[in-house]
Protein backbone atom coordinates (compact mmCIF):
# COMPACT_ATOMS: atom_id res chain seq x y z
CA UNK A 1 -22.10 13.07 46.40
CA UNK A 2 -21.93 16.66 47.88
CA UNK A 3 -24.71 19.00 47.19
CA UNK A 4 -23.31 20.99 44.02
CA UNK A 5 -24.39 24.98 43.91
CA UNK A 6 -25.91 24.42 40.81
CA UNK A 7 -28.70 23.08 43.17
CA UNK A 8 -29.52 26.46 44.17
CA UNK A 9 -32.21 27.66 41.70
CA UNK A 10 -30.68 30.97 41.80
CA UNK A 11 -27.06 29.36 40.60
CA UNK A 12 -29.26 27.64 38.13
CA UNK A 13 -31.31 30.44 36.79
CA UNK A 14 -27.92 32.56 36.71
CA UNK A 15 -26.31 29.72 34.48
CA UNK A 16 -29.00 29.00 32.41
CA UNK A 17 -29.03 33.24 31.69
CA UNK A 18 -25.86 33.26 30.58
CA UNK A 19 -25.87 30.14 28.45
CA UNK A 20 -28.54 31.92 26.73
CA UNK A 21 -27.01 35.36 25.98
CA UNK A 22 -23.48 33.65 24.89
CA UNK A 23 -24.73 31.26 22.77
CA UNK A 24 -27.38 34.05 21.12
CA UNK A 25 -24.17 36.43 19.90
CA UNK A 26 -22.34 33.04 19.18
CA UNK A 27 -25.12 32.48 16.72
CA UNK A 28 -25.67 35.79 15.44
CA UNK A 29 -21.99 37.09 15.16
CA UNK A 30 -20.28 33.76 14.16
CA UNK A 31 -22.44 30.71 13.23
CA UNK A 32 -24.00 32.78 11.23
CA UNK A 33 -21.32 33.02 8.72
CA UNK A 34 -18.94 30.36 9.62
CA UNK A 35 -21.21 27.51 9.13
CA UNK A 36 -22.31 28.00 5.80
CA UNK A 37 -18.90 27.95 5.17
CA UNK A 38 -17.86 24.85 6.93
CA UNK A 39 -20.62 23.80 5.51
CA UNK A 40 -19.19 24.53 1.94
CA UNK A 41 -16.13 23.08 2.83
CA UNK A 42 -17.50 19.60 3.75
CA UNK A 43 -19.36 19.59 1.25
CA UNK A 44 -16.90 19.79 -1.52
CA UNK A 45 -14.24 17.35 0.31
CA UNK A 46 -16.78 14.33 0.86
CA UNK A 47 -20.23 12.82 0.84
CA UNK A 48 -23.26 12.78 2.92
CA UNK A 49 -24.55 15.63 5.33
CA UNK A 50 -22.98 18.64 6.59
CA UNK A 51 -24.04 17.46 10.60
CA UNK A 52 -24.22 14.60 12.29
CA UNK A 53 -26.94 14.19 14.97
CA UNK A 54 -26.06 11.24 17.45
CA UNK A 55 -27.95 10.06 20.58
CA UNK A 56 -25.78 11.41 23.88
CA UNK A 57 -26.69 10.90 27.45
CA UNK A 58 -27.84 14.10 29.00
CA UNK A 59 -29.08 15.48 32.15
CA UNK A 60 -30.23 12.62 34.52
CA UNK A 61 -29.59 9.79 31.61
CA UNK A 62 -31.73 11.48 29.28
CA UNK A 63 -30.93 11.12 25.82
CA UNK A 64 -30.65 14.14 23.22
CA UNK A 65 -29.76 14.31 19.66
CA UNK A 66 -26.23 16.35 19.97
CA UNK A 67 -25.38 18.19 16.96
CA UNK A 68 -22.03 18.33 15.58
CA UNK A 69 -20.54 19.25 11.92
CA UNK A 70 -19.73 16.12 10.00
CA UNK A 71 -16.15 15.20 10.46
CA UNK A 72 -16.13 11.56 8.98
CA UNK A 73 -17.10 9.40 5.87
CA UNK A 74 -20.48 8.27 6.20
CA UNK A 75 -19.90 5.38 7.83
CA UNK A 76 -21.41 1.80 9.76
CA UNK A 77 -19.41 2.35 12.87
CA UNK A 78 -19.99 6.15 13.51
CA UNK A 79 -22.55 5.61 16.38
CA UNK A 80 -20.43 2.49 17.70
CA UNK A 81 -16.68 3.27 17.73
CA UNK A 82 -14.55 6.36 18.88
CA UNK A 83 -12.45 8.61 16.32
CA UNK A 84 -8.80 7.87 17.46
CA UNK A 85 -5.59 9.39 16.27
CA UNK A 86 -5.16 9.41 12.51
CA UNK A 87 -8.26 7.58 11.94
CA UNK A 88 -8.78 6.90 8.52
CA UNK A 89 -12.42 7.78 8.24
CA UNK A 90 -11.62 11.26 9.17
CA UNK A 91 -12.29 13.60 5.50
CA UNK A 92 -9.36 16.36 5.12
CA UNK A 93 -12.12 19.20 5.80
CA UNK A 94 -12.33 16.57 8.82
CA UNK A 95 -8.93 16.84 10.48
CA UNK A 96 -9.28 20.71 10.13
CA UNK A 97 -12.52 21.48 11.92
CA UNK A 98 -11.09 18.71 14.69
CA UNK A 99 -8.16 20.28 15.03
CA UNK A 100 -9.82 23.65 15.91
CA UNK A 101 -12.58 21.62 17.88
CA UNK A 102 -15.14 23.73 14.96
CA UNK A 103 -17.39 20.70 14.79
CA UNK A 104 -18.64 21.22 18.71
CA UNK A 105 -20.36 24.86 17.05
CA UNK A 106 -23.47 23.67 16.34
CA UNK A 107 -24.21 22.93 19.88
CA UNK A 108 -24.74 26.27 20.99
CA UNK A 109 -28.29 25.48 19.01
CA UNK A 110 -28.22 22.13 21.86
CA UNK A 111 -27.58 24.79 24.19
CA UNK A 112 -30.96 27.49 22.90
CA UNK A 113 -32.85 23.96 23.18
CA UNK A 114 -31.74 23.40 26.87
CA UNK A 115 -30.37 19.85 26.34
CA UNK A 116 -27.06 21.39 26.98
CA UNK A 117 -24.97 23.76 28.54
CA UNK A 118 -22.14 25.81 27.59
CA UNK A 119 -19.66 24.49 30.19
CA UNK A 120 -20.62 20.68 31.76
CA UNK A 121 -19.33 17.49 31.12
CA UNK A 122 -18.99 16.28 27.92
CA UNK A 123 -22.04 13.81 26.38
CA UNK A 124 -21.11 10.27 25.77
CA UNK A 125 -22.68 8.33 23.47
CA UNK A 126 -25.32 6.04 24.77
CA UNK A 127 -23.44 2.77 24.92
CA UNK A 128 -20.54 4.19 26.36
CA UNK A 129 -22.46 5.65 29.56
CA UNK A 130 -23.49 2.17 30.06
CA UNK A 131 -20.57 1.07 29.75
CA UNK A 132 -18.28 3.39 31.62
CA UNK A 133 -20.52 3.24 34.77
CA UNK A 134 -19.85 -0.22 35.18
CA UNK A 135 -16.07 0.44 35.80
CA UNK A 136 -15.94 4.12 37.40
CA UNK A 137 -18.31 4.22 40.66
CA UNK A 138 -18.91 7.53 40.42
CA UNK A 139 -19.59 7.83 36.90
CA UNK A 140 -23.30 8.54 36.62
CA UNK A 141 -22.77 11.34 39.06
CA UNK A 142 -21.32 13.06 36.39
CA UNK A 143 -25.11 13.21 35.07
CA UNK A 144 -26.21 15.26 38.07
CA UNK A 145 -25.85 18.58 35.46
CA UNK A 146 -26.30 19.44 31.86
CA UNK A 147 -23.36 18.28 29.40
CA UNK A 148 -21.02 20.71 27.86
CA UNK A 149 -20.02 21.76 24.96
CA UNK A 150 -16.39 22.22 26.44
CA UNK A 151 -16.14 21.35 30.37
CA UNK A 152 -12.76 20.96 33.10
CA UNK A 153 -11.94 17.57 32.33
CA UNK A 154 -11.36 18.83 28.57
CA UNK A 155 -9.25 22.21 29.10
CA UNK A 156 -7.33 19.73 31.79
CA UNK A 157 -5.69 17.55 28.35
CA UNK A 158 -8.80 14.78 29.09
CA UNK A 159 -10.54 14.90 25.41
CA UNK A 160 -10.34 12.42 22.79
CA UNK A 161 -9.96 8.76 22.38
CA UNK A 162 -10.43 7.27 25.54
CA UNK A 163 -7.94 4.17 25.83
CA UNK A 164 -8.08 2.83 29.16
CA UNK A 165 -9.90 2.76 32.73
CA UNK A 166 -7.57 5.73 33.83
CA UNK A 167 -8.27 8.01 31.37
CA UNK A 168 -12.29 7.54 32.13
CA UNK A 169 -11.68 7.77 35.63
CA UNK A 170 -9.65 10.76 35.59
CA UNK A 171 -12.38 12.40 33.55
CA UNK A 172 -14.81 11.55 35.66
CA UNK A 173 -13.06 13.11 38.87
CA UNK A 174 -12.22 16.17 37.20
CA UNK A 175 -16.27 15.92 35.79
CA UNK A 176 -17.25 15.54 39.08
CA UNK A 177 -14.85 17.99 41.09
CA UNK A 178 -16.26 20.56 38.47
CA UNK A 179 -20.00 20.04 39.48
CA UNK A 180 -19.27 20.00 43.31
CA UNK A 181 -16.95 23.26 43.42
CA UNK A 182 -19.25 25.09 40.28
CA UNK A 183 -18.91 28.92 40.24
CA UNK A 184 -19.20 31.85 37.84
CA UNK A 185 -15.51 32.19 38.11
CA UNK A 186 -14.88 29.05 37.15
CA UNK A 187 -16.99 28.85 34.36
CA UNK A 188 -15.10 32.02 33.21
CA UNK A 189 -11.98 30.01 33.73
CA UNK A 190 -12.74 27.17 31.58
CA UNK A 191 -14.00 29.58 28.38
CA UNK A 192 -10.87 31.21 28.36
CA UNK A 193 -8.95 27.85 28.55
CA UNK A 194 -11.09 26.57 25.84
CA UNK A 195 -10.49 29.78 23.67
CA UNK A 196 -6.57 29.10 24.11
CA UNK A 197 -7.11 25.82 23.21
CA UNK A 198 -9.01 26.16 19.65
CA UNK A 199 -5.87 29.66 19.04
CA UNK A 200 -3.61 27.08 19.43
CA UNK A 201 -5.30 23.96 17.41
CA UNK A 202 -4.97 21.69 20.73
């Protein structure tokens, strides 16, 4: 693959910056209210804990706990099997923090921890990396940079359930297209996407 700029260690240090201020006023100005009551709301509609931690493939293959709110029953086949479209073990808090993508919050905390970073591609779960390289060539190139907590694949109508060989390939070129043409003004690009996005309940 192409050298990406965010070999430069000046690109790097520049992202990494910004990551950190954003996600500091995310915290402070908004998770610091909203969660506790999300958290409120989950509580009251089902069982079990308000987040779920799951193992996610991160820079280089590295695994990292990636936090999210609890969106699901508890359930056996959370760490093995995809939500899909009017999944049944989604709770009714569930289908509203989905809906406005409110259960990717807690990874600005990822973000503080440097596991991820605000714009990337998105973490798969462990198996799924695994499996997905063995039918997109280029998929562990994807792994060259820090997941996202939103990325150009996702503002681009690639996020969900992923059905079919196309769908992961397609993600993957967009994935990888992002990491080889990065730049502040793309980055910029994709929040405001994403903000559009969660307005509109996409």
């Amino acid at each position: 693959m192409a050298i990406s700029p965010l070999e430069n260690k000046i690109n790097l240090i520049l992202k990494r910056s910004s990551d950190l201020v954003v996600s500091l006023l995310v915290i402070t100005l908004l998770l610091s209210w909203l969660i506790p009551l999300l958290a409120l709301f989950i509580k009251i509609t089902s069982r079990g804990p308000v987040f779920f931690i799951q193992s996610r493939s991160g820079k280089n293959g590295v695994a990292f706990n990636c936090i999210k709110l609890r969106s699901m029953y508890v359930n056996n086949d959370a760490h093995s099997k995809q939500a899909s479209e009017n999944d049944s073990r989604i709770t009714s808090a569930g289908k509203f923090i989905r809906k406005f993508s409110l259960d990717e919050l807690p990874q600005f905390f990822n973000v503080i921890c440097g596991d991820m970073s605000i714009i990337g591609p998105r973490p798969h779960m462990l198996f799924h990396t695994e499996a997905y390289s063995e039918i997109v060539d280029d998929y562990m190139n994807r792994l060259h940079v820090k997941p996202g907590i939103t990325g150009l694949s996702q503002v681009m109508g690639y996020r969900g359930e992923i059905k079919n060989k196309m769908m992961i390939a397609n993600r993957v070129r967009l994935d990888i297209f992002y990491i080889k043409k990065w730049s502040v003004g793309l980055d910029i690009k994709i929040v405001f996407k994403t903000i559009r996005l969660i307005l509109i309940g996409d």
